[in-house]
N, C-alpha and C. Protein backbone atom coordinates (compact mmCIF):
# COMPACT_ATOMS: atom_id res chain seq x y z
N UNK A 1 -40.26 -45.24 -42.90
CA UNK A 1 -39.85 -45.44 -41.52
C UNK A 1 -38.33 -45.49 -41.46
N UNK A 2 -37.93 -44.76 -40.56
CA UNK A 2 -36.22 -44.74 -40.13
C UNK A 2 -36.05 -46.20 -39.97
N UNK A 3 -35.29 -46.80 -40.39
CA UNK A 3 -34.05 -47.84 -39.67
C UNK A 3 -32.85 -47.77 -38.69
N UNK A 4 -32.94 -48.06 -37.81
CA UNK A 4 -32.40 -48.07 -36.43
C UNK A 4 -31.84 -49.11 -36.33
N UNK A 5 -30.45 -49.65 -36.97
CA UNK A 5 -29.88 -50.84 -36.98
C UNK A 5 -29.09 -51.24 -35.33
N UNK A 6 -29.22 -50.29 -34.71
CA UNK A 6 -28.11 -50.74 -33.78
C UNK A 6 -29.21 -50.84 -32.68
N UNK A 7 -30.46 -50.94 -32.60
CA UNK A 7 -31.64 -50.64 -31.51
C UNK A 7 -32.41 -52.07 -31.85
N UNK A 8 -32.18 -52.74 -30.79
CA UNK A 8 -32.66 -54.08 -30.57
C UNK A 8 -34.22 -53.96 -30.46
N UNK A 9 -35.47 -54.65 -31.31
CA UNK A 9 -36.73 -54.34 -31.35
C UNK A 9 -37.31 -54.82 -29.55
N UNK A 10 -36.47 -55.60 -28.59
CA UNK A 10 -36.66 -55.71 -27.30
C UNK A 10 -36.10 -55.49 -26.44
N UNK A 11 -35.51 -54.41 -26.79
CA UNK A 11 -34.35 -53.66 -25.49
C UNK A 11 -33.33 -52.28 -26.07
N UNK A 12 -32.36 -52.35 -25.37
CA UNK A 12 -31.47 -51.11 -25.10
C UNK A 12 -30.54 -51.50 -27.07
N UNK A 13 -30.23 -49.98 -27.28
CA UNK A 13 -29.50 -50.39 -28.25
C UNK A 13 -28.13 -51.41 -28.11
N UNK A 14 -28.43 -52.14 -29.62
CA UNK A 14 -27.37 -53.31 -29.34
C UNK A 14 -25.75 -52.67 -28.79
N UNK A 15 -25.37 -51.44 -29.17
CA UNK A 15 -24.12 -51.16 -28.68
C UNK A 15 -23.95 -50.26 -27.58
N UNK A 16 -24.96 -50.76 -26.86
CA UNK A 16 -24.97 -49.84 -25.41
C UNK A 16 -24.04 -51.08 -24.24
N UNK A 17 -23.27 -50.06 -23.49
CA UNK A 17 -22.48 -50.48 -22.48
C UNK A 17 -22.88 -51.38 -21.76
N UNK A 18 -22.62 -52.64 -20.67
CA UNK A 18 -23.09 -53.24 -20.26
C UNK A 18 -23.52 -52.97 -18.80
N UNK A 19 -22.83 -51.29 -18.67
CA UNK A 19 -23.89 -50.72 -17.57
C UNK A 19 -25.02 -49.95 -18.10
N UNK A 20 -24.99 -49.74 -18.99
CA UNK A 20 -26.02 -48.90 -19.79
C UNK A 20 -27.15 -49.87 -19.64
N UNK A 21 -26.71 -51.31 -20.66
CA UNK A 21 -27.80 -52.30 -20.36
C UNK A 21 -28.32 -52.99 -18.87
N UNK A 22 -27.53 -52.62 -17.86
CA UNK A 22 -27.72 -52.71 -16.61
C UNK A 22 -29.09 -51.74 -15.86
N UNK A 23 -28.88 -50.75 -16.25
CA UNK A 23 -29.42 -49.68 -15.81
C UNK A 23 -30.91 -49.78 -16.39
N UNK A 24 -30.82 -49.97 -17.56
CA UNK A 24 -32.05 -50.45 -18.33
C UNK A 24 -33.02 -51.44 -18.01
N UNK A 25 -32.37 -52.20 -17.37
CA UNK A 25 -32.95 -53.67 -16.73
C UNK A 25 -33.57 -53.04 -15.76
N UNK A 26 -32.93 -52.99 -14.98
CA UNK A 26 -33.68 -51.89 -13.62
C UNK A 26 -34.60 -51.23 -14.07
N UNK A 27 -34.23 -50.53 -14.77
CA UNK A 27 -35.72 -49.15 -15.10
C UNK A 27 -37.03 -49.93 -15.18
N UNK A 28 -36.80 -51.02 -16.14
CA UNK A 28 -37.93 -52.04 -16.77
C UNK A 28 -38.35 -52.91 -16.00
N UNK A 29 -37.63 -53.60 -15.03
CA UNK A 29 -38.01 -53.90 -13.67
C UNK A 29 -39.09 -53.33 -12.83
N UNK A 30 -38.56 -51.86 -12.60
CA UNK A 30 -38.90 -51.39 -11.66
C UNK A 30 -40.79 -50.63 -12.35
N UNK A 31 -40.69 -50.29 -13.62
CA UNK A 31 -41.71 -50.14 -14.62
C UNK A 31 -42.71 -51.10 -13.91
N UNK A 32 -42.02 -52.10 -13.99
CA UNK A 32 -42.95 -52.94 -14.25
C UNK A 32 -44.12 -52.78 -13.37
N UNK A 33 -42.95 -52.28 -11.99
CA UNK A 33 -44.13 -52.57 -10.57
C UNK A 33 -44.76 -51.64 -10.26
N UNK A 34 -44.93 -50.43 -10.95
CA UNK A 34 -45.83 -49.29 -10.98
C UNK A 34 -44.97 -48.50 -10.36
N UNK A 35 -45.84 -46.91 -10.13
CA UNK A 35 -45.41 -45.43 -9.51
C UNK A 35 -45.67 -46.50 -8.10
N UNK A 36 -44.96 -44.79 -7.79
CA UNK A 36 -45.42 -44.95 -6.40
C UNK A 36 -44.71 -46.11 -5.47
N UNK A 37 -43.50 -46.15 -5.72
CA UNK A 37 -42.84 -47.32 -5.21
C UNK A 37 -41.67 -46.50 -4.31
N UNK A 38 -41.22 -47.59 -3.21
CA UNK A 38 -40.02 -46.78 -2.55
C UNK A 38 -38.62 -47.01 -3.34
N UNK A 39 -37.68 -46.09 -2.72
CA UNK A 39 -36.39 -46.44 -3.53
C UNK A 39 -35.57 -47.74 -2.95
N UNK A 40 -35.16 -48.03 -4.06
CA UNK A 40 -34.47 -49.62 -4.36
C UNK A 40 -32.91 -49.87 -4.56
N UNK A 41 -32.05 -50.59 -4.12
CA UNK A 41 -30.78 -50.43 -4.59
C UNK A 41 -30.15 -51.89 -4.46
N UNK A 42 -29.57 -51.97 -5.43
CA UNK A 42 -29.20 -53.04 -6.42
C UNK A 42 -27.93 -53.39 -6.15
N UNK A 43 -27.21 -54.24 -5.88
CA UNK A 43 -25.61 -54.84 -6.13
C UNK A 43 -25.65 -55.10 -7.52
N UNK A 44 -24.35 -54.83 -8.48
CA UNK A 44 -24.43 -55.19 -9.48
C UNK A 44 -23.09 -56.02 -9.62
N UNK A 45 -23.27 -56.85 -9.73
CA UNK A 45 -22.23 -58.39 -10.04
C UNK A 45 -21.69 -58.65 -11.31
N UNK A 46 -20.76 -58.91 -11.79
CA UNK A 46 -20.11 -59.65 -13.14
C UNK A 46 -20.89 -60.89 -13.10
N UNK A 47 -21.83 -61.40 -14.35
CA UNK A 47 -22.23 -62.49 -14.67
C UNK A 47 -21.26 -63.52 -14.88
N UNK A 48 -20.41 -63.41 -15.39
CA UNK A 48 -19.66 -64.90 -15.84
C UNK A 48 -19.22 -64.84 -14.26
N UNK A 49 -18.07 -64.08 -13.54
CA UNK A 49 -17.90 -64.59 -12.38
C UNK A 49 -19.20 -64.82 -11.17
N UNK A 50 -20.27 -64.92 -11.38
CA UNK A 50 -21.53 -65.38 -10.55
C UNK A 50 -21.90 -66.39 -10.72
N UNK A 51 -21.37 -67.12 -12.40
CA UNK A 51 -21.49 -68.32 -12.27
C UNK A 51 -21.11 -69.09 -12.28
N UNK A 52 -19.67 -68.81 -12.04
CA UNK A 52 -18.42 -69.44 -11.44
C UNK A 52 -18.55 -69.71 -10.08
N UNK A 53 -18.39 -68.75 -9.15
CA UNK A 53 -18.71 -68.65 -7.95
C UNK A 53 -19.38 -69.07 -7.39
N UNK A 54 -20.81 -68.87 -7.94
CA UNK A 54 -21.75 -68.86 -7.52
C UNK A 54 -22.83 -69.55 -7.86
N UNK A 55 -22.66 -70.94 -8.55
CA UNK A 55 -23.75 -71.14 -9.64
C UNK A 55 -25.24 -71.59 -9.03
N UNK A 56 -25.46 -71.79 -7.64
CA UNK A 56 -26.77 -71.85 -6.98
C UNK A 56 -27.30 -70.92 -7.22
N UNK A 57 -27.23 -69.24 -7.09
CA UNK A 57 -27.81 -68.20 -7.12
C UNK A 57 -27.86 -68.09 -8.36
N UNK A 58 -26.92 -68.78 -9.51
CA UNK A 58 -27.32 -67.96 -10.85
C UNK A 58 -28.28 -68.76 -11.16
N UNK A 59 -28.38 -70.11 -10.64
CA UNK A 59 -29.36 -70.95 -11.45
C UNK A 59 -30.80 -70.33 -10.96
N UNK A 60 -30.81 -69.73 -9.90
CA UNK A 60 -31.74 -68.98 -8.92
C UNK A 60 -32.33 -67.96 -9.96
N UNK A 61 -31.21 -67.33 -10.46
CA UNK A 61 -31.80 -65.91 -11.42
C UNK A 61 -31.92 -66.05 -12.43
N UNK A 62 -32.03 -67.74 -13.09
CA UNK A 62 -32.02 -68.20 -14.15
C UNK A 62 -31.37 -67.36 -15.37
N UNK A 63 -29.90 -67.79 -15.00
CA UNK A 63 -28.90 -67.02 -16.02
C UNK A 63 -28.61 -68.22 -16.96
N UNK A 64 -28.32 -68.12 -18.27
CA UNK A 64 -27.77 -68.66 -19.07
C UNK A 64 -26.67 -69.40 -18.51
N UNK A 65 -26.34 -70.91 -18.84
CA UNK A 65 -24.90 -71.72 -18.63
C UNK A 65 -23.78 -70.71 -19.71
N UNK A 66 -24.03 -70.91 -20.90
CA UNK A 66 -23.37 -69.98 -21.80
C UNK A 66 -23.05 -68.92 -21.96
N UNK A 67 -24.30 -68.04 -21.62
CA UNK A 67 -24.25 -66.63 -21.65
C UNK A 67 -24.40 -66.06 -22.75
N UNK A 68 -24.75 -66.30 -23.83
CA UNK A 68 -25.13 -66.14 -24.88
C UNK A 68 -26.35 -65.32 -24.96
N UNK A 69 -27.39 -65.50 -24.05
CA UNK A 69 -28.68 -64.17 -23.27
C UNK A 69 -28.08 -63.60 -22.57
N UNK A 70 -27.15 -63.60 -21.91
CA UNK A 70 -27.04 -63.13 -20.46
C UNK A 70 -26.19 -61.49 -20.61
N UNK A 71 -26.94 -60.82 -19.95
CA UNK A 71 -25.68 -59.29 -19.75
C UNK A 71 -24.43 -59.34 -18.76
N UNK A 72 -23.92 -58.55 -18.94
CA UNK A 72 -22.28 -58.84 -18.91
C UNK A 72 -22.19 -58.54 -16.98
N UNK A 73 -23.63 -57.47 -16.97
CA UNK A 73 -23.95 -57.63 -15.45
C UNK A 73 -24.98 -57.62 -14.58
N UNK A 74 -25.04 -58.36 -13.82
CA UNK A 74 -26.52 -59.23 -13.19
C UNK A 74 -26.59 -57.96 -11.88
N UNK A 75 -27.76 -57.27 -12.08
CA UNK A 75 -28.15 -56.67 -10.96
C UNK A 75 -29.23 -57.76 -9.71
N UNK A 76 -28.78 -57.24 -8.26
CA UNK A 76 -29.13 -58.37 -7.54
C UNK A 76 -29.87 -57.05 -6.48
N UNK A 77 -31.25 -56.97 -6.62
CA UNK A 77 -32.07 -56.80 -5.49
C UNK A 77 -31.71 -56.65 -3.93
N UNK A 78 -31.38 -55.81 -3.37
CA UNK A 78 -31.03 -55.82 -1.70
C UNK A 78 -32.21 -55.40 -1.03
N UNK A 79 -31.90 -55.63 0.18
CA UNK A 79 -33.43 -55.59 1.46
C UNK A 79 -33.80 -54.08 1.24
N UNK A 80 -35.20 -54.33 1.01
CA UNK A 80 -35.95 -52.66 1.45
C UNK A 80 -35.17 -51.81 2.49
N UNK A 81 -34.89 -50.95 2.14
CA UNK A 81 -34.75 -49.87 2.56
C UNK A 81 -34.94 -49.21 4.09
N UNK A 82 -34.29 -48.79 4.90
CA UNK A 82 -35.29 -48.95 6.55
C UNK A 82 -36.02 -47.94 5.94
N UNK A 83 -37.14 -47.79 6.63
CA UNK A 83 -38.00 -46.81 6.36
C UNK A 83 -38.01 -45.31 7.79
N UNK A 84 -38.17 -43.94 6.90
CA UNK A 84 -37.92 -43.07 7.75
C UNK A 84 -36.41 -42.47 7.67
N UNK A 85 -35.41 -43.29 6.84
CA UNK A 85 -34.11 -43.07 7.14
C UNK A 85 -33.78 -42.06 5.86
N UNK A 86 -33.20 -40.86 5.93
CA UNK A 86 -32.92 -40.17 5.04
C UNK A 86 -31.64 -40.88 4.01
N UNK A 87 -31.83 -40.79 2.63
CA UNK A 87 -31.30 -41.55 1.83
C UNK A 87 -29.48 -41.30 2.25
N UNK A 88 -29.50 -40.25 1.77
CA UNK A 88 -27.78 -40.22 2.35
C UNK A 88 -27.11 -40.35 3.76
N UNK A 89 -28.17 -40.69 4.46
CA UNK A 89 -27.54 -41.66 5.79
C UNK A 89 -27.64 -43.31 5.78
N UNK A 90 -28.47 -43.29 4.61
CA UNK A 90 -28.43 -45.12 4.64
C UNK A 90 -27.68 -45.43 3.66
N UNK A 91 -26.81 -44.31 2.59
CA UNK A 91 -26.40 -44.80 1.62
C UNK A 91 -24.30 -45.05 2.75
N UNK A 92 -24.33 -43.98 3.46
CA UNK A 92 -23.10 -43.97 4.31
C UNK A 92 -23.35 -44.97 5.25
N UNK A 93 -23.97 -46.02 5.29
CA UNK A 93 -23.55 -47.07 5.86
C UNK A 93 -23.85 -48.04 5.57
N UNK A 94 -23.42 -47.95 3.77
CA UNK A 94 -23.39 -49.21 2.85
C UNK A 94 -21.83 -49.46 3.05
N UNK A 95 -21.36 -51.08 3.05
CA UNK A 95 -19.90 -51.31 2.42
C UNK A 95 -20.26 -52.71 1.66
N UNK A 96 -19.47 -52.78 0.21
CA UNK A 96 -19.92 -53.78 -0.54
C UNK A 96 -18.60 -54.82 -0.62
N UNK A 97 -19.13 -56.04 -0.41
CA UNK A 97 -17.89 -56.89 -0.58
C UNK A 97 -17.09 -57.36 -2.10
N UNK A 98 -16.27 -57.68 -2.54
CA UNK A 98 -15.17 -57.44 -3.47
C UNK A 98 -16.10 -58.03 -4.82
N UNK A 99 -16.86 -58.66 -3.83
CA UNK A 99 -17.33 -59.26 -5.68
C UNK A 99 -18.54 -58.68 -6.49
N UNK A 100 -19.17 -57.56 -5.62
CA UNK A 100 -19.56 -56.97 -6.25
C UNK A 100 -19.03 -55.36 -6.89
N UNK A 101 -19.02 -55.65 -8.23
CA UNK A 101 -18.31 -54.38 -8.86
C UNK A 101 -19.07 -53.21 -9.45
N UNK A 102 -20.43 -53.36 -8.79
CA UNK A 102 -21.36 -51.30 -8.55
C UNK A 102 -22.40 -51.78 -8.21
N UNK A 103 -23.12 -50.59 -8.25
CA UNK A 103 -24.18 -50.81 -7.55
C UNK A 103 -25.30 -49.85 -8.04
N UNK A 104 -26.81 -49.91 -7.84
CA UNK A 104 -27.45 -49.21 -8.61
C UNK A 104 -28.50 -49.12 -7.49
N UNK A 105 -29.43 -47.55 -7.72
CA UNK A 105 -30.48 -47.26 -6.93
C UNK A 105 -31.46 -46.79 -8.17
N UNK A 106 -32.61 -46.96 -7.90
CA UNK A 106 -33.97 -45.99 -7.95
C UNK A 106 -34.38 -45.35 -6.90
N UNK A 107 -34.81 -43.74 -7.37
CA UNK A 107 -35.79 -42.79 -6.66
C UNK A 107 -36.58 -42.60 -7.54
N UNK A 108 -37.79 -42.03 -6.81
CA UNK A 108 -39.04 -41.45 -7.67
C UNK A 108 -39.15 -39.97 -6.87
N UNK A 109 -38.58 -38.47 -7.94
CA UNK A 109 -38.97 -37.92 -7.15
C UNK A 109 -39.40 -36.47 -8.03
N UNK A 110 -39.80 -35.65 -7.29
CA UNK A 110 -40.25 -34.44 -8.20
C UNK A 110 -39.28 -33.60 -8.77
N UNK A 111 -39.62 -32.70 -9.60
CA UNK A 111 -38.64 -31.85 -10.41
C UNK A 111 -39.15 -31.10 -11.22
N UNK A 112 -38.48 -29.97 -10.92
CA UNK A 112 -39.03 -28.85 -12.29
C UNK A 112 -37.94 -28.26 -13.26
N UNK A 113 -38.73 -27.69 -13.92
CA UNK A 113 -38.00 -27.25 -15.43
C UNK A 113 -36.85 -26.30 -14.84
N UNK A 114 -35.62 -26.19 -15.49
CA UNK A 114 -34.90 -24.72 -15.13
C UNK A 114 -35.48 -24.11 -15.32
N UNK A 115 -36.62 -23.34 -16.17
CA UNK A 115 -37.56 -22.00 -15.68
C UNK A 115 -37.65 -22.18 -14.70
N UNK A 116 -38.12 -22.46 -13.48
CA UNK A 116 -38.73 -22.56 -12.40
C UNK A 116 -37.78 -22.47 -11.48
N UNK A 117 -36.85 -22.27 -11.52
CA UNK A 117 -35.38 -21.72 -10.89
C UNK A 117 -35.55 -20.30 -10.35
N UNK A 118 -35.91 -19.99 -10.83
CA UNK A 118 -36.18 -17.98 -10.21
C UNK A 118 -37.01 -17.98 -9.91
N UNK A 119 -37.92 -18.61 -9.67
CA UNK A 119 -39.44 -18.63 -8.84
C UNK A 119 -39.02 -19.49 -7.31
N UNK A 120 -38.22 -19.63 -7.38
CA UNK A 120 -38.33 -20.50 -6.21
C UNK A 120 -38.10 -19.37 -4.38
N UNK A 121 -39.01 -19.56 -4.04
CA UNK A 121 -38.71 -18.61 -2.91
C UNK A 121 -37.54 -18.59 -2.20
N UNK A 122 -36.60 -17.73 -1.45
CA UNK A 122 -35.48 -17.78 -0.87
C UNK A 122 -36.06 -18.09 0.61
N UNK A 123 -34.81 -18.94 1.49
CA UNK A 123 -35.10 -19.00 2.87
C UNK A 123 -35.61 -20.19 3.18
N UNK A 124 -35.84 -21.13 2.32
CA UNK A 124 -36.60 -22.53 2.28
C UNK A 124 -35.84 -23.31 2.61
N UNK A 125 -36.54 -24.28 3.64
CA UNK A 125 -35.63 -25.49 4.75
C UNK A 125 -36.27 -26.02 3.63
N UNK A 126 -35.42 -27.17 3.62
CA UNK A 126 -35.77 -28.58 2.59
C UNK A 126 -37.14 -29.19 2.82
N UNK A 127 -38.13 -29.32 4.20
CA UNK A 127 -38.99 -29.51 4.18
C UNK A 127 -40.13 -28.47 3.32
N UNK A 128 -39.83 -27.16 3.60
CA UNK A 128 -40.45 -26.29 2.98
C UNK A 128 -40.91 -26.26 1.87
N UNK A 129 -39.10 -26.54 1.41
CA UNK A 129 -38.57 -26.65 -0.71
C UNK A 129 -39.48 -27.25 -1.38
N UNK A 130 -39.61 -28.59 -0.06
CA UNK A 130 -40.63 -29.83 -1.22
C UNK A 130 -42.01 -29.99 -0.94
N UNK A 131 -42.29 -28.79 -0.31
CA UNK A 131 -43.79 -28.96 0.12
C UNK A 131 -44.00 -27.36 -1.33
N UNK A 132 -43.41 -26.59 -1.82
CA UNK A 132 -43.56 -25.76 -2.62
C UNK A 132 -42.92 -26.67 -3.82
N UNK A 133 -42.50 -27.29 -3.89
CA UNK A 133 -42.69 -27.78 -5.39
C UNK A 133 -43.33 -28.84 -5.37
N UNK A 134 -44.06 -29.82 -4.68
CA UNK A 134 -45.32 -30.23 -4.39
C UNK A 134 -47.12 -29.50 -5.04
N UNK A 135 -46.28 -28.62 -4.93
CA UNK A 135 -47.66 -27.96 -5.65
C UNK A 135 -47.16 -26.97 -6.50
N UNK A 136 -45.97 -26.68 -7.22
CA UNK A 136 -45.80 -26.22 -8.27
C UNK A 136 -46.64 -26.83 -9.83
N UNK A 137 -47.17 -25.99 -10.27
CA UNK A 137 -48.16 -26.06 -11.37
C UNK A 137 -46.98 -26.93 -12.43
N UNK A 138 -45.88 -26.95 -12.81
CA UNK A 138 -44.74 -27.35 -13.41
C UNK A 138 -43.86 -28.72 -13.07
N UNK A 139 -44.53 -28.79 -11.91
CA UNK A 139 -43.37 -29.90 -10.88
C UNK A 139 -43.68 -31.23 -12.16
N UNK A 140 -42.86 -32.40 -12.52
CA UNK A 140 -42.88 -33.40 -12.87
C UNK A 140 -42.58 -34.52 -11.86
N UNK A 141 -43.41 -35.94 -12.11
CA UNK A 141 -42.66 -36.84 -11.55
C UNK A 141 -41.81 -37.73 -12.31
N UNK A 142 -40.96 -38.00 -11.60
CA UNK A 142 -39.83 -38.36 -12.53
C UNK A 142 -39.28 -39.99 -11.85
N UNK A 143 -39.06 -41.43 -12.27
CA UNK A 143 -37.80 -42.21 -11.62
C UNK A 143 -36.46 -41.91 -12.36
N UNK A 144 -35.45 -41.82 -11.46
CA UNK A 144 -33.93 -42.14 -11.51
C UNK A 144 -33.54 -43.26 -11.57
N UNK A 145 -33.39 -43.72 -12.61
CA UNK A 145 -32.42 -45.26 -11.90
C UNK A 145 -30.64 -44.65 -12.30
N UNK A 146 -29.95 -44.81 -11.20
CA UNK A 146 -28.70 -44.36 -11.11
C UNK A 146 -27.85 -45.71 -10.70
N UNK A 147 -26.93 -45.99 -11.71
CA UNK A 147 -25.58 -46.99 -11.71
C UNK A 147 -23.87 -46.13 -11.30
N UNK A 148 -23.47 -46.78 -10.51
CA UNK A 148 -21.87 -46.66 -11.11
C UNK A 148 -20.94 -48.02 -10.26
N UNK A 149 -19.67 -48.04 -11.33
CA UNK A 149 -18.94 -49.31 -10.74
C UNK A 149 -17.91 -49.22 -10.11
N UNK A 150 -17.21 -49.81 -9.65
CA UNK A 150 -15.98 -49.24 -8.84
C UNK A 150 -15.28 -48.51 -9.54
N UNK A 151 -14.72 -48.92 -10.78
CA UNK A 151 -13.94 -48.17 -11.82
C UNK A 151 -14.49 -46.83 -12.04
N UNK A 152 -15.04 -46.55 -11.80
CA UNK A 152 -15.71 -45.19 -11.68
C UNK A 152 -16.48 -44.64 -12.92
N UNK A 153 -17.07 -45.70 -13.51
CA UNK A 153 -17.99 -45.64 -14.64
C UNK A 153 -19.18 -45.20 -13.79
N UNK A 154 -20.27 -44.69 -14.75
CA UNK A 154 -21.29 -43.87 -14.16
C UNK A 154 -22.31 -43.91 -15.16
N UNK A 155 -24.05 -44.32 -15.01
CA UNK A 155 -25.15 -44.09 -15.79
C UNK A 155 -26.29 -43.80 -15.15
N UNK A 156 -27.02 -42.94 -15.97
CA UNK A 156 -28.42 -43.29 -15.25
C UNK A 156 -29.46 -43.28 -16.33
N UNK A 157 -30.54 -43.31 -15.72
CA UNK A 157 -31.61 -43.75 -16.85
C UNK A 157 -32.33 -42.57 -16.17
N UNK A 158 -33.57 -41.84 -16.29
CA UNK A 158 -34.68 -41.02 -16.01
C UNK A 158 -35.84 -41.40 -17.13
N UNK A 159 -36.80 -41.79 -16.41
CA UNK A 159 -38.16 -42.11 -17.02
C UNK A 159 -38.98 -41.10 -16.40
N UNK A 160 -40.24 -39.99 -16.87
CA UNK A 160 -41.10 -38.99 -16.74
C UNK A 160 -42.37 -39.86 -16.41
N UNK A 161 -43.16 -39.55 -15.94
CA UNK A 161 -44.18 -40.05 -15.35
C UNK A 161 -44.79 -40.00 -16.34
N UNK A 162 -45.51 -38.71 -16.94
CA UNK A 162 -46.17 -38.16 -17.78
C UNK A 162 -46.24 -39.10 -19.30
N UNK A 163 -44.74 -39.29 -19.43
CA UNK A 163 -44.43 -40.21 -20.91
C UNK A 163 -43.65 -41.54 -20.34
N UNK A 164 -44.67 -42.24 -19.47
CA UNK A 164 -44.07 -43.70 -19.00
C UNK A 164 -44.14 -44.44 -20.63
N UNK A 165 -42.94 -44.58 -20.90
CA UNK A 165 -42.58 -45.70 -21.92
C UNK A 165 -41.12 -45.72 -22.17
N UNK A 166 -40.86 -47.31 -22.29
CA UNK A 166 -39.44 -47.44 -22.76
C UNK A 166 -38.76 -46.52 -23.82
N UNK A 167 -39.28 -46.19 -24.54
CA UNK A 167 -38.98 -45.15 -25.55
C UNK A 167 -38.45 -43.96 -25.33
N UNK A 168 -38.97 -42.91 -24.39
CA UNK A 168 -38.96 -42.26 -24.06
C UNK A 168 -38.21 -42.31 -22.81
N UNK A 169 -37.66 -43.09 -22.29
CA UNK A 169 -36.43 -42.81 -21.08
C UNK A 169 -35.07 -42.54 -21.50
N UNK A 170 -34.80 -41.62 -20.69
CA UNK A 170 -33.67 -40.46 -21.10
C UNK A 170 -32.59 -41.41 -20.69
N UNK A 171 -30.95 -41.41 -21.37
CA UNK A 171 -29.90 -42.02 -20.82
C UNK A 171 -29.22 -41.28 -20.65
N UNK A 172 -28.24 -41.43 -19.55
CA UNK A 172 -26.70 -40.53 -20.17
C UNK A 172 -25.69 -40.50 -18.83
N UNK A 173 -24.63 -40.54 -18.33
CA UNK A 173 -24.11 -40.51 -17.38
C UNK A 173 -23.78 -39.34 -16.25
N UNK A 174 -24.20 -38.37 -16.83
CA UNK A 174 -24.71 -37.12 -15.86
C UNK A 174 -26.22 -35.94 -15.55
N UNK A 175 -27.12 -37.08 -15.39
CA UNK A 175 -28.33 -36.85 -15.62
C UNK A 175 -28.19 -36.40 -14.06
N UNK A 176 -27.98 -37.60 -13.25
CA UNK A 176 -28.12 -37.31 -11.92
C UNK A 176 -26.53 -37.49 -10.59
N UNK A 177 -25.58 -36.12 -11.33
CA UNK A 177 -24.51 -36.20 -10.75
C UNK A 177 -24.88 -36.27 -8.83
N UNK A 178 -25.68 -36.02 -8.46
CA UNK A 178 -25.55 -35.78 -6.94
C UNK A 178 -26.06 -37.57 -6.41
N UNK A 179 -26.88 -38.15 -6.94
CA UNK A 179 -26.89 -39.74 -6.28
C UNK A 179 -25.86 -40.41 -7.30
N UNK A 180 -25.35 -40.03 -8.11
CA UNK A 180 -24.10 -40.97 -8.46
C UNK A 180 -22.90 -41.08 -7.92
N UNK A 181 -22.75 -39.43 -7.01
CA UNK A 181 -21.63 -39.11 -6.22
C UNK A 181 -21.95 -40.07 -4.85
N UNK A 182 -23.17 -40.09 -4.24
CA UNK A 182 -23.37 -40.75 -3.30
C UNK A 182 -23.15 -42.65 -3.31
N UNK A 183 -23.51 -42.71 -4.32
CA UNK A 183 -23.59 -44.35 -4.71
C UNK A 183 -21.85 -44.49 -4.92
N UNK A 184 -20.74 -43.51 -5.65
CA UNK A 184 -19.77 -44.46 -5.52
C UNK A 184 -19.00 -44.10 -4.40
N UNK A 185 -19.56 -43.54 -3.58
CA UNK A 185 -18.77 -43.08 -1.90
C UNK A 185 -18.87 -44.68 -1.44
N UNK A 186 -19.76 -45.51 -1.49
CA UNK A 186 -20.09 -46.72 -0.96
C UNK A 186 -19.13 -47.71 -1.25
N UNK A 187 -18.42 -47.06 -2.51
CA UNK A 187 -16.89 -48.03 -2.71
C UNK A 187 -15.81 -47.59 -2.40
N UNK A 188 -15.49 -46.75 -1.39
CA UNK A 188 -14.66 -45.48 -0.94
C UNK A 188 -14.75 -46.34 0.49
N UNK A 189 -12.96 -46.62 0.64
CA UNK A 189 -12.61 -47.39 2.20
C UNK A 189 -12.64 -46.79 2.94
């Protein structure tokens, strides 16, 4: 058996970023609560200053006094989503206040292979698009969980429906350039 010294036997590898391990949390979160869920978006906070600030809510999210468990950043749950509202009109009328430094979403949505790029019929309204890859023999379902921070750091995670397991979720910071562009417009005055 390989040895994997830097891959924690209950989580993200030990020398992954602390948005990396951010992003991860989410995924496993959101795992938890099955398919088929709507999309979710996250404030992501500096832990030590949350429990400075803030120490009612951290004791709330039962964070470490020390921090010695704790990741370097506490993602915080925001209100469902309105429903009906197309994502990039609810994401343009996000503004986040100073103390939170990024922010993170999940989608669950379909996708196909680049083969399936030249098959795609020309002339297709977006309703169309996704009612034909809806029933593409190829289509996958896929979640995104997409991070970035003000500093203009950037991650996402992608988990496959097909191979739901921690193992198998893809990392990397340009998996999903088009909702990462959207998510750090939201820190844009």
């Amino acid at each position: 058996m390989l040895s994997m010294p830097n891959v924690s036997p209950s989580g993200p590898p030990m020398a992954a970023s602390p948005l990396t391990v951010a992003v991860l949390e989410i995924d496993e979160y959101i795992s938890g609560l099955g398919w088929d869920q709507p999309a979710r978006l996250f404030a992501l906070v500096d832990t030590a200053r949350l429990r400075v600030q803030e120490p009612g809510l951290a004791a709330q999210l039962g964070l470490d006094d020390d921090g010695s468990k704790t990741a370097a950043l506490t993602p915080i749950e925001q209100e469902e989503l309105p429903a009906g509202t197309a994502l990039d009109e609810f994401l343009a009328t996000i503004a986040w206040p100073d103390a939170v430094v990024g922010c993170a979403m999940t989608v669950e949505r379909l996708m196909l292979p680049p083969s399936a790029e030249a098959s795609v019929p020309e002339g297709l309204d977006d309703a169309q698009l996704t009612k034909w890859v809806a029933k593409h023999p190829d289509r996958q379902e896929v979640r995104m969980t997409v991070a970035v921070l003000r500093d203009g750091a950037r991650e996402s995670a992608v988990r496959l429906r097909e191979k739901d397991s921690p193992n198998d979720v893809l990392t990397g910071a340009g998996l999903v350039p088009g909702l990462a562009e959207a998510l750090a417009a939201t820190f844009e005055s």
